[in-house]
N, C-alpha and C. Protein backbone atom coordinates (compact mmCIF):
# COMPACT_ATOMS: atom_id res chain seq x y z
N UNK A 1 117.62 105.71 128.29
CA UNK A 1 117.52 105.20 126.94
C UNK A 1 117.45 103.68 126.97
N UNK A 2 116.30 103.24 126.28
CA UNK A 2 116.44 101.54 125.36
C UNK A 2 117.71 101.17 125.40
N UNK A 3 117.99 100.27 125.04
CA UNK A 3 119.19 99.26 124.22
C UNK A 3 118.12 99.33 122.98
N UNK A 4 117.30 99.08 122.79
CA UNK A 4 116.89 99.23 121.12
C UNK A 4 116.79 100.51 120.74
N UNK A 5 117.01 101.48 121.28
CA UNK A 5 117.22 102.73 120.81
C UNK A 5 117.93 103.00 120.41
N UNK A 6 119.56 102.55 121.30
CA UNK A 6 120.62 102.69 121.01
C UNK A 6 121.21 101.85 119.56
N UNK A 7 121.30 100.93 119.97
CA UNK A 7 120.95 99.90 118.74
C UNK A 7 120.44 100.81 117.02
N UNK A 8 119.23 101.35 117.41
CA UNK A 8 118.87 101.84 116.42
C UNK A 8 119.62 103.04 116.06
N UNK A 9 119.94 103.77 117.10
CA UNK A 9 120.79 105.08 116.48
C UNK A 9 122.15 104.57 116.25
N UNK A 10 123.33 104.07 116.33
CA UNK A 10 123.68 103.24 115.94
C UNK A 10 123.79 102.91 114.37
N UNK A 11 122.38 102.21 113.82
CA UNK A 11 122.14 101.74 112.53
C UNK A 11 121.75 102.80 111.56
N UNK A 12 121.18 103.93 112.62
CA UNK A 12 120.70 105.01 111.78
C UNK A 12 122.33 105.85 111.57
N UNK A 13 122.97 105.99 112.49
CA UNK A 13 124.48 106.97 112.38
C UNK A 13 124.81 106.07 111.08
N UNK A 14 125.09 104.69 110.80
CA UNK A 14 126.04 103.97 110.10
C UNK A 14 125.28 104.06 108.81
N UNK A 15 124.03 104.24 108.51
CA UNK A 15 123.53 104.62 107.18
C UNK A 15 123.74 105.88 106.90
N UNK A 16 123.16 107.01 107.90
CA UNK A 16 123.68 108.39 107.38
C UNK A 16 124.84 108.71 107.30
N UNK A 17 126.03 108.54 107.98
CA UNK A 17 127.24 108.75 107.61
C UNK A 17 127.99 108.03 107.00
N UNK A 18 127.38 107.11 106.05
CA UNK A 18 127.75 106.36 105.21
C UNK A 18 127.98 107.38 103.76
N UNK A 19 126.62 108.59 103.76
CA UNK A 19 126.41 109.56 102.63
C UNK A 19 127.43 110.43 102.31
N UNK A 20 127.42 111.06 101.10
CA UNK A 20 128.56 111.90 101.14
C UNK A 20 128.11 113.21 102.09
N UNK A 21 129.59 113.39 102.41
CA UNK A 21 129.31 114.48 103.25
C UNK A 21 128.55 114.82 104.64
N UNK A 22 128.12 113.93 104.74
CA UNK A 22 127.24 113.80 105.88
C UNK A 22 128.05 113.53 107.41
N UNK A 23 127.14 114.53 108.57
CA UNK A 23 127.55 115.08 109.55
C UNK A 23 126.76 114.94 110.75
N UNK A 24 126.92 114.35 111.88
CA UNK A 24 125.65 114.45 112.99
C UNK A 24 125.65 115.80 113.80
N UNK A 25 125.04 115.87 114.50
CA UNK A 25 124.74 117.41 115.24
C UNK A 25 123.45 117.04 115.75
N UNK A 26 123.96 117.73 117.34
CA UNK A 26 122.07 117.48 118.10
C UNK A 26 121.64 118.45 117.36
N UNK A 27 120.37 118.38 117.56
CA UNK A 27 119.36 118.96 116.89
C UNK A 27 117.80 119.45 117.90
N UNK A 28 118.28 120.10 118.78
CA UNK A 28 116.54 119.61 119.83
C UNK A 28 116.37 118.93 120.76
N UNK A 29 117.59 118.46 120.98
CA UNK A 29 117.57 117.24 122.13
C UNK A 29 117.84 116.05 121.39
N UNK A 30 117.77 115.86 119.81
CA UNK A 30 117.92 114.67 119.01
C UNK A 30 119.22 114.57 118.61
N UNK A 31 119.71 113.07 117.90
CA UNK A 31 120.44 112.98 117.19
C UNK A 31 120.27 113.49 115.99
N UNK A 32 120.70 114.03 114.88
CA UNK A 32 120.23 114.62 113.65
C UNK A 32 121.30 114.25 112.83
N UNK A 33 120.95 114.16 111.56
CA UNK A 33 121.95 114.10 110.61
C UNK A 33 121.70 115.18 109.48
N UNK A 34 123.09 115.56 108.80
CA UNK A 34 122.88 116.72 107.92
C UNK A 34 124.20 116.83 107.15
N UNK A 35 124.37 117.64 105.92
CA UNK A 35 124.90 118.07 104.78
C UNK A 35 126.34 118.57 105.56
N UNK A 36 127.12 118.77 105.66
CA UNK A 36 128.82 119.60 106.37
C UNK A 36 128.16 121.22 105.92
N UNK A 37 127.86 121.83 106.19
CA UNK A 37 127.57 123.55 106.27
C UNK A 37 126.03 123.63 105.62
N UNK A 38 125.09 122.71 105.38
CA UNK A 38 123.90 122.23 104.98
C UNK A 38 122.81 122.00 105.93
N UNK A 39 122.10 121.45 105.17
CA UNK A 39 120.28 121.16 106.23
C UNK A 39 121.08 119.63 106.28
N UNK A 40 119.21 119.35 106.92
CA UNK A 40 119.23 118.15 107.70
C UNK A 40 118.49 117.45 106.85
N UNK A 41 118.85 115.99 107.37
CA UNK A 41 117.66 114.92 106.16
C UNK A 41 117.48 114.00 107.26
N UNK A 42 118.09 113.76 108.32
CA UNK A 42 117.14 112.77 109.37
C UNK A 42 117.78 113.38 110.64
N UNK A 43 116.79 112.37 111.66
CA UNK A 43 116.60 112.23 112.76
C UNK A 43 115.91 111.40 113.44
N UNK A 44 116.49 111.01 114.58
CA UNK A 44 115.81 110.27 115.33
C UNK A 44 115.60 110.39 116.76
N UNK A 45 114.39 110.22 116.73
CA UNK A 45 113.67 110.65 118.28
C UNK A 45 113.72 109.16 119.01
N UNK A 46 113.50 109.59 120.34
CA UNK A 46 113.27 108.29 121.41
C UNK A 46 112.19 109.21 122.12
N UNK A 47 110.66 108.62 122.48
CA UNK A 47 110.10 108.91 123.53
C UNK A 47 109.99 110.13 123.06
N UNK A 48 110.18 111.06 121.88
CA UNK A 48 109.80 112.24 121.83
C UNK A 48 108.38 113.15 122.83
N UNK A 49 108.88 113.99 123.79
CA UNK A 49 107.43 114.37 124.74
C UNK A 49 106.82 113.33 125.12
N UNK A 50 106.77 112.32 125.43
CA UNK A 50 106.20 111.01 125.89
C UNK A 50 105.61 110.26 125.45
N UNK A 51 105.56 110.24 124.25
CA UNK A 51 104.97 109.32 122.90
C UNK A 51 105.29 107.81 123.19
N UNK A 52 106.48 107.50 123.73
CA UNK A 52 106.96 106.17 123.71
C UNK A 52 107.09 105.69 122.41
N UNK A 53 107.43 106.26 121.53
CA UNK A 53 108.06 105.60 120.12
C UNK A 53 109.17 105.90 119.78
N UNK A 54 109.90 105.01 119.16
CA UNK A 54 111.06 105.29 118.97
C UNK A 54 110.96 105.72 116.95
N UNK A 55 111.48 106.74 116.41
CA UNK A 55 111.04 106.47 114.93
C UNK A 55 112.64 107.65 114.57
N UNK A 56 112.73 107.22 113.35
CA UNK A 56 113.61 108.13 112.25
C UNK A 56 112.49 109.03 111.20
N UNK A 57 112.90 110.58 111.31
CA UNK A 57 112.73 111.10 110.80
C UNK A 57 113.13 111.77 109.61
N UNK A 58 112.14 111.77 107.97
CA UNK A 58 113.18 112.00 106.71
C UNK A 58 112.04 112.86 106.24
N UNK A 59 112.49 113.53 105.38
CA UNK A 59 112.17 114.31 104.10
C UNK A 59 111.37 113.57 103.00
N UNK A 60 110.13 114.44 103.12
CA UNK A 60 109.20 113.81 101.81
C UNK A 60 109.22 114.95 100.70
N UNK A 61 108.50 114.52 99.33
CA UNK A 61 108.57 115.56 98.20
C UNK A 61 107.58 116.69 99.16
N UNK A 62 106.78 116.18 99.57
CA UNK A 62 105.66 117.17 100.16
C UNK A 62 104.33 116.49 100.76
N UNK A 63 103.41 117.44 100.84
CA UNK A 63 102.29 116.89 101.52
C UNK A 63 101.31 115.27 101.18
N UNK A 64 101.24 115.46 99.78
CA UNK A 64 101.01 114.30 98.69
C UNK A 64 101.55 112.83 99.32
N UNK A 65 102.88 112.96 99.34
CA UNK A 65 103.31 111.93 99.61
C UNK A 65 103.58 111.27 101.01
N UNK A 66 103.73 112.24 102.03
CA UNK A 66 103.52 112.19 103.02
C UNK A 66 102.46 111.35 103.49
N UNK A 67 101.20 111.68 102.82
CA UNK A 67 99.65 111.62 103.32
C UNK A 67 99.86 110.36 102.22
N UNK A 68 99.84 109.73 101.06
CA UNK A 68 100.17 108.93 100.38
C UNK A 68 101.00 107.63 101.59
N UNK A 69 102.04 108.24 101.85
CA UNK A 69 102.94 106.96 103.00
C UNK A 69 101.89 106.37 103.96
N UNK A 70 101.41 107.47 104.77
CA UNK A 70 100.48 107.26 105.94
C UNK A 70 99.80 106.35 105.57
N UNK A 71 98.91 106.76 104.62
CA UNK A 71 97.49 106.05 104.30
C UNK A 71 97.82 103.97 103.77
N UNK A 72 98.99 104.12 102.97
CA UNK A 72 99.35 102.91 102.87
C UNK A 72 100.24 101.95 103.86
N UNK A 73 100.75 102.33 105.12
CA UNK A 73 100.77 102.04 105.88
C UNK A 73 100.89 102.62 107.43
N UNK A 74 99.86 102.98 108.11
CA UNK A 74 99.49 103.87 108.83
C UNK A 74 100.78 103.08 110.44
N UNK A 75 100.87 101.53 110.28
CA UNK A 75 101.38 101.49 111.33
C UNK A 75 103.05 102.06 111.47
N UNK A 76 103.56 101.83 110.02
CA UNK A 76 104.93 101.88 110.03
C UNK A 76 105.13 103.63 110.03
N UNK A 77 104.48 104.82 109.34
CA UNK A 77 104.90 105.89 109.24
C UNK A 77 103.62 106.85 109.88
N UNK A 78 104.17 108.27 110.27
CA UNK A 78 102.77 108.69 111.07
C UNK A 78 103.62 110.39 110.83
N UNK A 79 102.59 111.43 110.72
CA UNK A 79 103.24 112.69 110.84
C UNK A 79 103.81 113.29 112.09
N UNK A 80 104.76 113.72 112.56
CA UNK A 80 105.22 113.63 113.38
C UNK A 80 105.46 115.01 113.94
N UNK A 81 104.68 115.53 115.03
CA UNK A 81 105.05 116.80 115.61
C UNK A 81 105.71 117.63 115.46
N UNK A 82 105.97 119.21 114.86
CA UNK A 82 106.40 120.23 114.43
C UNK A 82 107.42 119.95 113.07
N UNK A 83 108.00 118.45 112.88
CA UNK A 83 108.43 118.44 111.73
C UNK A 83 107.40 118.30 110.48
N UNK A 84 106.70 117.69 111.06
CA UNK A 84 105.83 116.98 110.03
C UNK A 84 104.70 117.91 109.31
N UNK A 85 104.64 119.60 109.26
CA UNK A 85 104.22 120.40 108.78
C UNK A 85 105.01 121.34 107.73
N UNK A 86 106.62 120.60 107.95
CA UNK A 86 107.73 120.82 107.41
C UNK A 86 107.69 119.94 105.88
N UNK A 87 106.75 118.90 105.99
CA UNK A 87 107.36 117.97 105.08
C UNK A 87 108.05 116.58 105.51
N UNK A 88 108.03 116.52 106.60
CA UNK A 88 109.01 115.29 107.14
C UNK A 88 108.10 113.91 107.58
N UNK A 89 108.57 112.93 107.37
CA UNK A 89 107.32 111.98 108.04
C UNK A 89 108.17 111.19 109.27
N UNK A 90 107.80 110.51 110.04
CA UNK A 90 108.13 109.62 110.96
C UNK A 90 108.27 108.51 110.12
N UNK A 91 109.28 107.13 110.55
CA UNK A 91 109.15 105.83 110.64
C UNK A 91 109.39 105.26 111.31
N UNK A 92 108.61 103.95 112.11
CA UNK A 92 108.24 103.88 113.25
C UNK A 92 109.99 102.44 113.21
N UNK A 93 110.70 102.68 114.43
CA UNK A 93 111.32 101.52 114.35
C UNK A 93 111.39 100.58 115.75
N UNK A 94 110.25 101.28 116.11
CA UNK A 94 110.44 100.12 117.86
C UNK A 94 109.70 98.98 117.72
N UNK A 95 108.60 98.53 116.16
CA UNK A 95 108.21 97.96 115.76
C UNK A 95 109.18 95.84 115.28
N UNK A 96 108.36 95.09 115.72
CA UNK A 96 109.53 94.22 115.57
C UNK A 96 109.56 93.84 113.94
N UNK A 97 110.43 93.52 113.28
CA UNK A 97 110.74 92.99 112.39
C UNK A 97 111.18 94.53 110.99
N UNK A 98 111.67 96.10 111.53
CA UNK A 98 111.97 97.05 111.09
C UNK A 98 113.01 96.46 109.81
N UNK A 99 112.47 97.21 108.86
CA UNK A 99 113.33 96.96 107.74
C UNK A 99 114.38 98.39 107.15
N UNK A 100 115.31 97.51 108.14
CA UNK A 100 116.38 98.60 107.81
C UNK A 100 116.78 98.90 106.34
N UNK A 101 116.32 98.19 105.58
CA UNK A 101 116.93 98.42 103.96
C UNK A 101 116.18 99.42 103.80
N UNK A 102 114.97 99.84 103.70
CA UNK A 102 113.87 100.60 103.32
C UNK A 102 113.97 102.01 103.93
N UNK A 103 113.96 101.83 105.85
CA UNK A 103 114.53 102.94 106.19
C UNK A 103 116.22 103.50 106.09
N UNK A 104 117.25 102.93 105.11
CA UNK A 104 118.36 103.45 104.68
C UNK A 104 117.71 104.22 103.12
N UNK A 105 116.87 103.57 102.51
CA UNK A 105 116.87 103.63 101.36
C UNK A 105 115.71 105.26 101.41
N UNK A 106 115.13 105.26 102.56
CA UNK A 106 114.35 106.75 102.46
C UNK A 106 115.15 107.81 103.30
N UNK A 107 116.43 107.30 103.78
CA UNK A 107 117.60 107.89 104.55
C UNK A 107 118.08 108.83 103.08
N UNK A 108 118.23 107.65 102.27
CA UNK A 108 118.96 108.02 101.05
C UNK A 108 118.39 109.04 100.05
N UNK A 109 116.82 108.99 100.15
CA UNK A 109 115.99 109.98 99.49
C UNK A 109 116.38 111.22 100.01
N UNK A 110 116.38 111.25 101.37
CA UNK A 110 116.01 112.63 102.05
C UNK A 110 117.07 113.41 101.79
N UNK A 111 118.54 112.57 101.36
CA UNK A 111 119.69 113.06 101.79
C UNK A 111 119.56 113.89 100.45
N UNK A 112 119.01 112.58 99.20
CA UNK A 112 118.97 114.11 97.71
C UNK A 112 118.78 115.18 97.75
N UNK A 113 117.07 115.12 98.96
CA UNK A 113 116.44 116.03 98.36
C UNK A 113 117.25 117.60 99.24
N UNK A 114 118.06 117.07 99.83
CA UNK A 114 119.14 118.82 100.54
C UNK A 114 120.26 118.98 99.79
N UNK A 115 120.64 118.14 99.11
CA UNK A 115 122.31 117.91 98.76
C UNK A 115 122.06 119.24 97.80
N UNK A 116 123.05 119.51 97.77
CA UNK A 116 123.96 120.42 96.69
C UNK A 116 123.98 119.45 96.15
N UNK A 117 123.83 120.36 94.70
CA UNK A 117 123.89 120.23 93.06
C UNK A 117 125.38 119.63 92.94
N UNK A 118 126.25 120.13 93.57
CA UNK A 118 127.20 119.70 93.16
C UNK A 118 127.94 118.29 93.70
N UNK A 119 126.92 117.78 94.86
CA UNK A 119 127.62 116.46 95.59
C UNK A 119 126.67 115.86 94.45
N UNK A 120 125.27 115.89 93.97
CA UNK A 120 124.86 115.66 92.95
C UNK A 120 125.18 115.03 91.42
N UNK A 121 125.97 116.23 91.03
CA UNK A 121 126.59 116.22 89.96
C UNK A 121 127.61 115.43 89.90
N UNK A 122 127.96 114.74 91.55
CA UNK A 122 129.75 114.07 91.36
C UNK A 122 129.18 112.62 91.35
N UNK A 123 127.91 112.64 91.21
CA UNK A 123 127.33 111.28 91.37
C UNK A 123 126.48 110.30 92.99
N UNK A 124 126.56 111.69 93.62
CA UNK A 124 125.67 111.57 94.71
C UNK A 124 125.93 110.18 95.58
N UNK A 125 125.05 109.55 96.01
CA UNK A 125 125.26 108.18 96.69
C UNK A 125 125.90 107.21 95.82
């Protein structure tokens, strides 16, 4: 493993378990994050199959937006192998100048779109 990998998982653990309720668990060989008896809303790969990228993986509404992310910036987000037929997109963070606000803030999307109604209802993030 990187030191910027680490680094990054790291920044990625301290945003996702910042959420309510939120829990890590490998996932595949990955770090993953997810709901306490719930799905998952990220992950992050290193070198996934030999790609050499390092990226966090989140939850989109769907295909629309997915293909919407890509197209407006193709370098930062990309569909990403067996998730990414799921709905999930990549964001690329081995890139220099990664904006961690943005990838917390689509950390924070993904986490809605699994939560129970009722972490919801208590006022969510």
């Amino acid at each position: 493993m990187s030191p910027d990998y680490n680094a990054d998982l790291e920044r990625l653990r301290a945003i996702a378990l910042a959420l309510p309720e939120a829990a890590e668990r490998t996932s595949h060989g990955s770090p993953g994050f997810h709901i306490e008896g719930g799905k998952f809303f990220a992950y992050i790969w290193h070198d996934h199959h030999g790609d050499g990228e390092t990226a966090v993986m989140v939850k989109t509404s769907g295909a629309d937006e997915m293909a919407d992310l890509i197209d407006r910036d193709p370098a930062l987000y990309y569909k990403p192998p067996y998730l990414g037929p799921s709905g999930w997109i990549a964001i690329r963070t081995d890139a220099p100048g990664t904006d961690w606000d943005h990838i917390a803030d689509r950390v924070a999307q993904s986490w809605e779109m699994v939560a129970p109604r009722r972490l919801l209802e208590m006022g969510g993030r």
